[in-house]
N, C-alpha and C. Protein backbone atom coordinates (compact mmCIF):
# COMPACT_ATOMS: atom_id res chain seq x y z
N UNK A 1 -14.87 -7.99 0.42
CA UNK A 1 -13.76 -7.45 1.16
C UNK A 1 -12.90 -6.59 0.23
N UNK A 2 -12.96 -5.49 1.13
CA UNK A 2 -12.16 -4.50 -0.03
C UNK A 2 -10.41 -5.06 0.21
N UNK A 3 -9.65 -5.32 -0.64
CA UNK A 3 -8.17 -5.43 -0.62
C UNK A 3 -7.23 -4.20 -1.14
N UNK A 4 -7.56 -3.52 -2.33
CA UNK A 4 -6.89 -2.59 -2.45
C UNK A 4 -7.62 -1.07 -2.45
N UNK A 5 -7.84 0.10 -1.70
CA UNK A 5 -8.33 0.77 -1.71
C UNK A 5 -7.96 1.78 -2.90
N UNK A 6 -8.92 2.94 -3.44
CA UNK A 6 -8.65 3.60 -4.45
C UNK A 6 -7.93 5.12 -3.70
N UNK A 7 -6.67 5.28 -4.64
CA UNK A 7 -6.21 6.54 -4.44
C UNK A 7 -6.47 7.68 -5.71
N UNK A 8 -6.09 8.63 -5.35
CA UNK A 8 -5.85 9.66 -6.40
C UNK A 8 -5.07 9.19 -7.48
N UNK A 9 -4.88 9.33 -8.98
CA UNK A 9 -3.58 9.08 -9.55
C UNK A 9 -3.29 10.18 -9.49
N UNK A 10 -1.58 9.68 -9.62
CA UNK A 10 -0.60 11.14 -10.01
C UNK A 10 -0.67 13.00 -10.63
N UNK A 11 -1.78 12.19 -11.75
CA UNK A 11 -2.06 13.36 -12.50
C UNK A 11 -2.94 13.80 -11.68
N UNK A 12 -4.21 13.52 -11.42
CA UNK A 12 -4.65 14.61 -10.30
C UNK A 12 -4.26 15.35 -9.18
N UNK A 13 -3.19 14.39 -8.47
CA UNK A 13 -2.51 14.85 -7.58
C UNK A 13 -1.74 16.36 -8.11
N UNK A 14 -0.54 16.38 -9.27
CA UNK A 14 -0.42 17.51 -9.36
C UNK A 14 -1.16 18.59 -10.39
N UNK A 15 -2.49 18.10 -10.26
CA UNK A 15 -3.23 19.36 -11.20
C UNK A 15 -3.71 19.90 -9.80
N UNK A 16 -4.27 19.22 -8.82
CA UNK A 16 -3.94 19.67 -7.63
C UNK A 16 -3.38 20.69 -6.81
N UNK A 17 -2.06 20.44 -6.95
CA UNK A 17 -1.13 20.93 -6.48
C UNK A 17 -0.76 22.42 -7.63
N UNK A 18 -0.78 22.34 -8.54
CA UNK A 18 -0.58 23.21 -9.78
C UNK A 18 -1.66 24.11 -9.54
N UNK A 19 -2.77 23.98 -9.36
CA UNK A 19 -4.51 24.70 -9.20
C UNK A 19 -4.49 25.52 -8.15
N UNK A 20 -3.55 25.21 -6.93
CA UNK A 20 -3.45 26.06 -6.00
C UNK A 20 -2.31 27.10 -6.14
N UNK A 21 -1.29 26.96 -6.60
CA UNK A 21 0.14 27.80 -6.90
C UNK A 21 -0.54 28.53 -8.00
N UNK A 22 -1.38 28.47 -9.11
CA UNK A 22 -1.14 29.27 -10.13
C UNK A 22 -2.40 29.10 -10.53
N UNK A 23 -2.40 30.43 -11.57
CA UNK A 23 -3.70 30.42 -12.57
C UNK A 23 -3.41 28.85 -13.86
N UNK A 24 -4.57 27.91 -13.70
CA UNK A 24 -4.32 27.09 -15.11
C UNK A 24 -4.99 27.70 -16.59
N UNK A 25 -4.08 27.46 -17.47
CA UNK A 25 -5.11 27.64 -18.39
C UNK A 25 -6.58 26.92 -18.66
N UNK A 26 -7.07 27.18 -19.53
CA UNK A 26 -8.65 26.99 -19.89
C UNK A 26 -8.67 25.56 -19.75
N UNK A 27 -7.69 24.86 -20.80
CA UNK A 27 -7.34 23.72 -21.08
C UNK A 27 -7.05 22.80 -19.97
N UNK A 28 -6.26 22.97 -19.66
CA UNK A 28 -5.41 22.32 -18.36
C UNK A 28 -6.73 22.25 -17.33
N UNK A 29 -7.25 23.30 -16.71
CA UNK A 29 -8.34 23.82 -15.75
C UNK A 29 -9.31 22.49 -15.90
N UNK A 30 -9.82 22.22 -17.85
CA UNK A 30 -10.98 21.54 -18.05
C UNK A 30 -10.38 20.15 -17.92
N UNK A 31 -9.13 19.76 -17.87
CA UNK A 31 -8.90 18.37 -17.77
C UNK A 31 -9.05 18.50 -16.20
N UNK A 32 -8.13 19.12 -15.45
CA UNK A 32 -8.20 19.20 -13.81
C UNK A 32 -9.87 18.66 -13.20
N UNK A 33 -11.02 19.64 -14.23
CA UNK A 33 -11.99 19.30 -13.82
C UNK A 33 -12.84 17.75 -13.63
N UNK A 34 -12.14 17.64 -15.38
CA UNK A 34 -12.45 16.21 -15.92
C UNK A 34 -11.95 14.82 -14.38
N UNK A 35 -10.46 15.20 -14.24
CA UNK A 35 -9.82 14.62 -13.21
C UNK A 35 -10.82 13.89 -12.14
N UNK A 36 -11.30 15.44 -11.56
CA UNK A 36 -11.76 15.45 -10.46
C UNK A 36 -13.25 14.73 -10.10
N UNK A 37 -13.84 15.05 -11.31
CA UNK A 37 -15.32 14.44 -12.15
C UNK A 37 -15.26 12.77 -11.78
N UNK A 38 -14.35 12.43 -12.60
CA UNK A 38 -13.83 11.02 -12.80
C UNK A 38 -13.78 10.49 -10.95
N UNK A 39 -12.59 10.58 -10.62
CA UNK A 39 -12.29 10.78 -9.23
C UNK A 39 -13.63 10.53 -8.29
N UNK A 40 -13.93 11.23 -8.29
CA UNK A 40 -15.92 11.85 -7.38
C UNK A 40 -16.80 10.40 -8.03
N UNK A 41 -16.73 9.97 -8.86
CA UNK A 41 -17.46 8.92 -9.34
C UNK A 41 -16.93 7.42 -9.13
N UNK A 42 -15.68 7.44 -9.73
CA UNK A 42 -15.27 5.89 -8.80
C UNK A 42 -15.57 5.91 -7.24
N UNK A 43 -15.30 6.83 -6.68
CA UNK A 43 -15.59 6.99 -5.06
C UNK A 43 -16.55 6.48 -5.22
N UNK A 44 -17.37 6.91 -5.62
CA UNK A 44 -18.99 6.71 -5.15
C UNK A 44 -19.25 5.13 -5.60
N UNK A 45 -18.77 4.48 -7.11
CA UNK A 45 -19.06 3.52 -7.27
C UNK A 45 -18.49 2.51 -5.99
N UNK A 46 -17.20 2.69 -5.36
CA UNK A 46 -16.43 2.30 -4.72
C UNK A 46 -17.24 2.51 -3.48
N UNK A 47 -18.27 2.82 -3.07
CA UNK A 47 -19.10 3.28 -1.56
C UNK A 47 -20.31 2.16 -1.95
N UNK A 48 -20.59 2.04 -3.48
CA UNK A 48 -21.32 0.65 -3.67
C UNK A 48 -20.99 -0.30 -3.62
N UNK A 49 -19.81 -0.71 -4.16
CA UNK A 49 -19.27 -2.14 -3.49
C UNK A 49 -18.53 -2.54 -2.47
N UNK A 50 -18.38 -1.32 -1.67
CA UNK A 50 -18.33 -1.36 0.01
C UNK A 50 -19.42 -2.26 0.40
N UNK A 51 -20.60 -2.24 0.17
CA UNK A 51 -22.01 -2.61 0.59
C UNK A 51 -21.85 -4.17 0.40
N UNK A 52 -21.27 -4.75 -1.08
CA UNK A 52 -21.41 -5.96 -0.89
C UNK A 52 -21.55 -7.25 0.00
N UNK A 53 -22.44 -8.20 0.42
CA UNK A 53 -22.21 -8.96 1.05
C UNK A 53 -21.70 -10.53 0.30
N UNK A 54 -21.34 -10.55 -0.27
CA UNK A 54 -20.84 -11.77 -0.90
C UNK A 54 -19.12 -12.13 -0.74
N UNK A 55 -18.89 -13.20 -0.62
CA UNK A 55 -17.74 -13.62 -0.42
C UNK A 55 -16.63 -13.27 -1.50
N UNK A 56 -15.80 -11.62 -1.60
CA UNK A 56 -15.32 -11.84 -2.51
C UNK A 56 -14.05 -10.90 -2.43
N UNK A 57 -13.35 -10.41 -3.12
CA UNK A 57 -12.43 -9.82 -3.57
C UNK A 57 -12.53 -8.17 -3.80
N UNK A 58 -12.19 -7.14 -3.85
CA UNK A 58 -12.80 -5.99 -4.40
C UNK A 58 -10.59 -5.43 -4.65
N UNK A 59 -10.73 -5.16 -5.63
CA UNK A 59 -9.50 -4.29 -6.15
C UNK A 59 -9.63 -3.16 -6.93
N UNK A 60 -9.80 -2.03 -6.51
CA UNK A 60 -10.08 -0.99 -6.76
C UNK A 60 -8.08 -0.53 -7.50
N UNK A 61 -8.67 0.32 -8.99
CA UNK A 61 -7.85 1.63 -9.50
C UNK A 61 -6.64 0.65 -9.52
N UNK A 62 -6.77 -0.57 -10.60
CA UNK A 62 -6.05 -1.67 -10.32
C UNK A 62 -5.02 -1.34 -11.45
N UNK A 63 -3.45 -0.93 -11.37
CA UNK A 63 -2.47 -0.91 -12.64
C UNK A 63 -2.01 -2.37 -13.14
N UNK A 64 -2.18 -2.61 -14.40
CA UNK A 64 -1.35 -3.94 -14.65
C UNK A 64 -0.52 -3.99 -16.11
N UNK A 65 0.29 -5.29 -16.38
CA UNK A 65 1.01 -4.80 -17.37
C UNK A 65 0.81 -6.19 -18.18
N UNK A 66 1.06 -6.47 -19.32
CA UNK A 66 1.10 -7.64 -20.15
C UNK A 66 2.10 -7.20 -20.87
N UNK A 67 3.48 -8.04 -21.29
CA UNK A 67 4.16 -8.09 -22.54
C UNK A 67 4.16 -6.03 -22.65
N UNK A 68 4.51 -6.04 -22.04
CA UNK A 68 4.93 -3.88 -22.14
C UNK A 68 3.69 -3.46 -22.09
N UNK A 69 2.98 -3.61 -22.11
CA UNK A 69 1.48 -2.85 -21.98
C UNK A 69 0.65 -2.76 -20.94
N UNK A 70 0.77 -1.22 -20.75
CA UNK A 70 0.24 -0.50 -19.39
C UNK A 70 -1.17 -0.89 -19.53
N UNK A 71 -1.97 -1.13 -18.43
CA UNK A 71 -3.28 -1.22 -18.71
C UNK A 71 -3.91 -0.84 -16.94
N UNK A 72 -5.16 0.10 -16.88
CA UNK A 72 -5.80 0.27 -15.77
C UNK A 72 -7.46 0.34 -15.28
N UNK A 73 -7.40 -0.69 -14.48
CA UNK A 73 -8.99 -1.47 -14.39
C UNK A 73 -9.82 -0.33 -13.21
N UNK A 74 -10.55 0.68 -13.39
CA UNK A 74 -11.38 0.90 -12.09
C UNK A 74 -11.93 0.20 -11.38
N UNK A 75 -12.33 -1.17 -11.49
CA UNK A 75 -12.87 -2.32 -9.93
C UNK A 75 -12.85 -3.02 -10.71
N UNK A 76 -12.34 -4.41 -10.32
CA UNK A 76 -12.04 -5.72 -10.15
C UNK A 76 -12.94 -6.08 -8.88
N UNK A 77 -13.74 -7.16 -9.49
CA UNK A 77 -14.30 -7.80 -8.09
C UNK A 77 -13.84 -9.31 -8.47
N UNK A 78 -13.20 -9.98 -7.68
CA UNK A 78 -12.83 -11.48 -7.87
C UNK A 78 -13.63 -12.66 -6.83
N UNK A 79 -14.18 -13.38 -7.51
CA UNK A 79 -15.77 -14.28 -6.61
C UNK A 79 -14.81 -15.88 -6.69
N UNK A 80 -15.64 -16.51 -6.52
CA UNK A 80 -15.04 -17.83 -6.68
C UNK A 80 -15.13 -18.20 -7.93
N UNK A 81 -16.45 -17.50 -8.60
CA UNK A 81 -17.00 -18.05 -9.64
C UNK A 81 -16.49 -17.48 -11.09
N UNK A 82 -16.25 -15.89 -10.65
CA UNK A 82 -15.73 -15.13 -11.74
C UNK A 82 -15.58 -13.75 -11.78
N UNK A 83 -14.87 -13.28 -12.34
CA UNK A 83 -14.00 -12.20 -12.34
C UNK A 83 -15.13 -10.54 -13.27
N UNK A 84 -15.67 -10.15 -12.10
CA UNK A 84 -15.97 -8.72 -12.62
C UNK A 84 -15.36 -7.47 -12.89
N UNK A 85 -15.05 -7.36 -13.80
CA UNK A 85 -14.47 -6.15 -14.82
C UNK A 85 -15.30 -4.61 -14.85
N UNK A 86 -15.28 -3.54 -13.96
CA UNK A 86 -15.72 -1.96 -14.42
C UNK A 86 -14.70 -1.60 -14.60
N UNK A 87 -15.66 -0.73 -15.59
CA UNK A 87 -15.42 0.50 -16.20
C UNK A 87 -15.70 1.56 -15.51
N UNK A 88 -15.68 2.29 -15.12
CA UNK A 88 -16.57 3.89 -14.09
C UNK A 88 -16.90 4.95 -15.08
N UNK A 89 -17.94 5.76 -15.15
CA UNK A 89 -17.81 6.86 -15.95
C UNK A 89 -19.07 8.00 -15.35
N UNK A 90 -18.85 8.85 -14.98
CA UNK A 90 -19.45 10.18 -14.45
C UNK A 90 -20.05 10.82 -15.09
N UNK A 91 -20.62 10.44 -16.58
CA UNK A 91 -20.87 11.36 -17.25
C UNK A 91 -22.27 11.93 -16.83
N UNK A 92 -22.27 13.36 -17.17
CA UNK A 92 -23.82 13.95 -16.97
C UNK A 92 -24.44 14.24 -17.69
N UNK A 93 -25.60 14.38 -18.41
CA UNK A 93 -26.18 14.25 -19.04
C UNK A 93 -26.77 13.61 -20.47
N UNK A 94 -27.25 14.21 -21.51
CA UNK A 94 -28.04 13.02 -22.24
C UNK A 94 -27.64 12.63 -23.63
N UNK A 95 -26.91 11.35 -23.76
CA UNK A 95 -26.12 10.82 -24.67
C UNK A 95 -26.79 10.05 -25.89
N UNK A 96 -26.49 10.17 -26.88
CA UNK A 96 -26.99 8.83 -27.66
C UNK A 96 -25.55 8.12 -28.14
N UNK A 97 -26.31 7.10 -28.83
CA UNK A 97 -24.73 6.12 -29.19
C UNK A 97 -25.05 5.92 -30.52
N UNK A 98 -23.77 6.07 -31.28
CA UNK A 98 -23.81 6.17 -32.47
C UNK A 98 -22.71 5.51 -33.53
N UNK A 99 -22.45 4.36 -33.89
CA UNK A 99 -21.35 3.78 -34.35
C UNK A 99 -20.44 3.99 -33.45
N UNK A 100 -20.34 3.34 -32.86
CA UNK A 100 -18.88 3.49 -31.81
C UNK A 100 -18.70 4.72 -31.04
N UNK A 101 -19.71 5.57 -31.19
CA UNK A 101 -19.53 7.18 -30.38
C UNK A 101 -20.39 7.18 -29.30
N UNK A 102 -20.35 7.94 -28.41
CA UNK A 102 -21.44 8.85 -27.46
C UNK A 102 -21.23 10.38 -27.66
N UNK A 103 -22.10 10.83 -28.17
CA UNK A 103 -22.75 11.62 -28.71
C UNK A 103 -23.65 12.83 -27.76
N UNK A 104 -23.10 13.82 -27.36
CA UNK A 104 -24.11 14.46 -26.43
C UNK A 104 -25.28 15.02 -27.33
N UNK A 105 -26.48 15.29 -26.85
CA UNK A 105 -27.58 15.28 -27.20
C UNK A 105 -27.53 17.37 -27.70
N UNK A 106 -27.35 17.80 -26.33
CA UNK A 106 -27.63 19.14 -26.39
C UNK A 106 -26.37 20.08 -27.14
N UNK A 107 -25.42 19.37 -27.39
CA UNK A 107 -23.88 20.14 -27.47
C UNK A 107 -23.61 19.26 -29.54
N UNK A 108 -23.61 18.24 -29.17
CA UNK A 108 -23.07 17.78 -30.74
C UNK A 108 -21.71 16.76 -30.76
N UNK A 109 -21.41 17.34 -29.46
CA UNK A 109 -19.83 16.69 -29.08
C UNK A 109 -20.14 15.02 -29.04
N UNK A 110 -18.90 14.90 -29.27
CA UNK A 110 -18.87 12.98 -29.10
C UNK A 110 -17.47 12.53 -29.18
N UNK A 111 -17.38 11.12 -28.45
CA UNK A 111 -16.10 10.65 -27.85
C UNK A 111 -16.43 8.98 -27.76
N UNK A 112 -15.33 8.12 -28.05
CA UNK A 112 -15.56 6.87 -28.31
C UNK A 112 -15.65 6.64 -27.18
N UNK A 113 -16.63 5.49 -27.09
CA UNK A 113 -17.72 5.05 -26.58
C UNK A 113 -16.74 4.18 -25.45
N UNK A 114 -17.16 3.98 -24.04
CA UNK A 114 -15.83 3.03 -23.34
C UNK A 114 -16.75 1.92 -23.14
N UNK A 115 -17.23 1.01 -24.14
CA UNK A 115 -16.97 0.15 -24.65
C UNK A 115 -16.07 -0.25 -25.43
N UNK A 116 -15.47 0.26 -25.64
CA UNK A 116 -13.97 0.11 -26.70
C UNK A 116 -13.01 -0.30 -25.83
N UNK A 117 -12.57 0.73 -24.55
CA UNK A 117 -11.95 0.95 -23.29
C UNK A 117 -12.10 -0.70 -23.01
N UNK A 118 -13.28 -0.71 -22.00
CA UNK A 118 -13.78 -2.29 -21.39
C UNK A 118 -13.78 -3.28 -22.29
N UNK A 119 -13.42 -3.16 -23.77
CA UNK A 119 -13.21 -4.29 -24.46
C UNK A 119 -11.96 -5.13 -24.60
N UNK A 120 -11.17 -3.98 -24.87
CA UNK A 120 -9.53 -3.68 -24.93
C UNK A 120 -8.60 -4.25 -23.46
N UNK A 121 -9.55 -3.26 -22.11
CA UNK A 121 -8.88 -4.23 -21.01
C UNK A 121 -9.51 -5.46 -20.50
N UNK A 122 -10.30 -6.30 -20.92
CA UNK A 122 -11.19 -7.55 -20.93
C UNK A 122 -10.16 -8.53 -21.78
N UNK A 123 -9.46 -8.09 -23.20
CA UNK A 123 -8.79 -8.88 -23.39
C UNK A 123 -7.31 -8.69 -23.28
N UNK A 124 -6.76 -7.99 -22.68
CA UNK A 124 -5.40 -7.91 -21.66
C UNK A 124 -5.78 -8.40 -20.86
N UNK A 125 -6.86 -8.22 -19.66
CA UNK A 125 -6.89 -9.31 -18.16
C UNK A 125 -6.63 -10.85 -18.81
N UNK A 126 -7.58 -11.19 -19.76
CA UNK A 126 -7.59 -12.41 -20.44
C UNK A 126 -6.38 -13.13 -20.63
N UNK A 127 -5.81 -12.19 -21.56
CA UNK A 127 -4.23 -12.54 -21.67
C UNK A 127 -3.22 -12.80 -20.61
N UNK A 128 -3.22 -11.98 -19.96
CA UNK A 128 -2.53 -11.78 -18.31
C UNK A 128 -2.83 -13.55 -17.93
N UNK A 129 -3.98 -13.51 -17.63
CA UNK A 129 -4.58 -14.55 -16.49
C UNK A 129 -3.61 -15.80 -17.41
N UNK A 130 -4.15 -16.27 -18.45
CA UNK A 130 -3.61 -16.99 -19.61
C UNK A 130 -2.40 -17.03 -19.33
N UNK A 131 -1.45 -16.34 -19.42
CA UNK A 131 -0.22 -16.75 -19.16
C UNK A 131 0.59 -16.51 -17.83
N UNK A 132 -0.77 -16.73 -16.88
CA UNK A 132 -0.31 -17.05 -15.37
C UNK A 132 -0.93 -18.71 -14.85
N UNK A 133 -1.50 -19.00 -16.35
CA UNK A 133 -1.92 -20.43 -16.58
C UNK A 133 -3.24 -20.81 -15.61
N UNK A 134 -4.50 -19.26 -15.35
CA UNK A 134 -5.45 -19.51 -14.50
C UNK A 134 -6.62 -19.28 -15.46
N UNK A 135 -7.39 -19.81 -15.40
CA UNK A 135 -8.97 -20.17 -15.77
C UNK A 135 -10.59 -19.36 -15.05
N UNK A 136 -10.32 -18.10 -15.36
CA UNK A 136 -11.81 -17.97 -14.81
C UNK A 136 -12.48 -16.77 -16.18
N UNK A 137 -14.07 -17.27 -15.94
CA UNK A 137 -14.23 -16.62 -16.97
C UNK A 137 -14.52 -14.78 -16.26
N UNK A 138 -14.60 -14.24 -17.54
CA UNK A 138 -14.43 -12.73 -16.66
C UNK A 138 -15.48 -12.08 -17.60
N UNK A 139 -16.61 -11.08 -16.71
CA UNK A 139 -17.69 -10.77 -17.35
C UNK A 139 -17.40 -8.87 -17.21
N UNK A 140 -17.79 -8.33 -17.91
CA UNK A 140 -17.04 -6.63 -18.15
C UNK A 140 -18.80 -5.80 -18.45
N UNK A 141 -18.03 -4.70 -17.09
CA UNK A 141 -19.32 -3.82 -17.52
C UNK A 141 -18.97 -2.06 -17.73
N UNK A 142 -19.95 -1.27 -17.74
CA UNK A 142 -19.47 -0.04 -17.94
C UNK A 142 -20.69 0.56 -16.92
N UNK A 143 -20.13 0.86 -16.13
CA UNK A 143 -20.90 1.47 -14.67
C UNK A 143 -21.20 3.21 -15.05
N UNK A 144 -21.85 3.51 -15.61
CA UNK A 144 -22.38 4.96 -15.31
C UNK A 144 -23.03 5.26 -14.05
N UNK A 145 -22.57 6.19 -12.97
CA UNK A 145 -22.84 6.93 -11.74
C UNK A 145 -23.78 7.78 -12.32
N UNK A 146 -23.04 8.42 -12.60
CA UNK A 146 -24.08 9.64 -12.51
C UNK A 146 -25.20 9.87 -12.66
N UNK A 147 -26.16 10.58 -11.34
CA UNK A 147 -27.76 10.33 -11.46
C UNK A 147 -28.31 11.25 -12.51
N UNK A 148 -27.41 12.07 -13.71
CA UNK A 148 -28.53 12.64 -14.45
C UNK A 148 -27.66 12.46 -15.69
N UNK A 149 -27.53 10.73 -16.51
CA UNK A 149 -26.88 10.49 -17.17
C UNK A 149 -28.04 9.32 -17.70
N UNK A 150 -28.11 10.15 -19.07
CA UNK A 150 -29.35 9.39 -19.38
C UNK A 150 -28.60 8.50 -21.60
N UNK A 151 -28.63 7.80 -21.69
CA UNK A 151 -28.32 7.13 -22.63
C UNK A 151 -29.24 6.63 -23.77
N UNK A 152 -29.46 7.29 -24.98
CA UNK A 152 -30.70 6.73 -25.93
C UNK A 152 -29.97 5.94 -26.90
N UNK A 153 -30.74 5.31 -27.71
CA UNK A 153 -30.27 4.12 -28.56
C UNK A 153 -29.34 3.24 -28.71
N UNK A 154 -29.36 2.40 -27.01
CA UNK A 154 -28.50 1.10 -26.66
C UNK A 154 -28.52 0.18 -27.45
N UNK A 155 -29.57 -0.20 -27.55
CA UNK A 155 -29.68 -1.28 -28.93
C UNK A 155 -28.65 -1.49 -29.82
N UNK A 156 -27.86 -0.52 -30.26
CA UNK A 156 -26.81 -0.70 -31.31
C UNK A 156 -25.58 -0.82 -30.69
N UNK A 157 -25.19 -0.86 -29.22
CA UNK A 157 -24.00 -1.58 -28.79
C UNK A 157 -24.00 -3.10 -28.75
């Protein structure tokens, strides 16, 4: 059962709104895109766990805070048994992993790995839950969509 549905955040909203009034720069344009990339892919993950039939929870584009610290979950699924943690990521095409990086294959470019991300908010939920004095264990994944997102040398995560 879906409980919280996913919206736009803010920032897309006015790159949005900015994209139609005016020329963006290069910069601005490639985050807008990034935005929208991102965006287009939780949807879709979010059209997969529409499908679920199991008795459970679904909290989508979830904001939370611990002790001052902003933190934001793309799906929460909450079961009886335990608490699923994504990550979402759209990326397209063909990555390797490399000490803590992903690494595009054809370009050279690379960007820490969101395993870092899903590690970081795995132990804020932790904490959170902890000092709401509740007990479940919570298992964390990193959902790649995209059908032409291909990943070489997993082994070393």
């Amino acid at each position: 059962m879906i409980y919280k549905k996913r919206e736009k955040c803010f920032k897309l909203l006015v790159l949005e709104s900015l994209n139609v009034r005016t020329n963006l720069s290069e910069e601005i344009y490639n985050q807008y895109l990034k935005q929208i990339k991102g965006y287009e892919g939780e949807c879709y993950f979010d059209a997969l766990t529409e499908a679920l039939t199991c008795d459970c929870l679904i909290l989508n584009d979830l904001p939370l805070e611990i002790s001052g610290t902003d933190f934001q979950i793309d799906t929460l699924i909450i079961t009886a048994r335990e608490i699923l943690l994504y990550e979402v990521k759209n990326y397209g095409g063909e990555y390797l992993y490399k000490e803590g990086f992903l690494v595009s294959i054809p370009s050279g470019n690379s960007f820490h790995s969101p395993t870092e991300r899903i590690n970081r908010h795995t132990s804020l939920l932790q904490s959170l839950l902890e000092s709401l004095q509740m007990k479940m264990p919570i298992k964390s994944f990193v959902a790649f969509v995209h059908p032409e997102f291909m990943l070489y040398d997993v082994l070393n995560i």
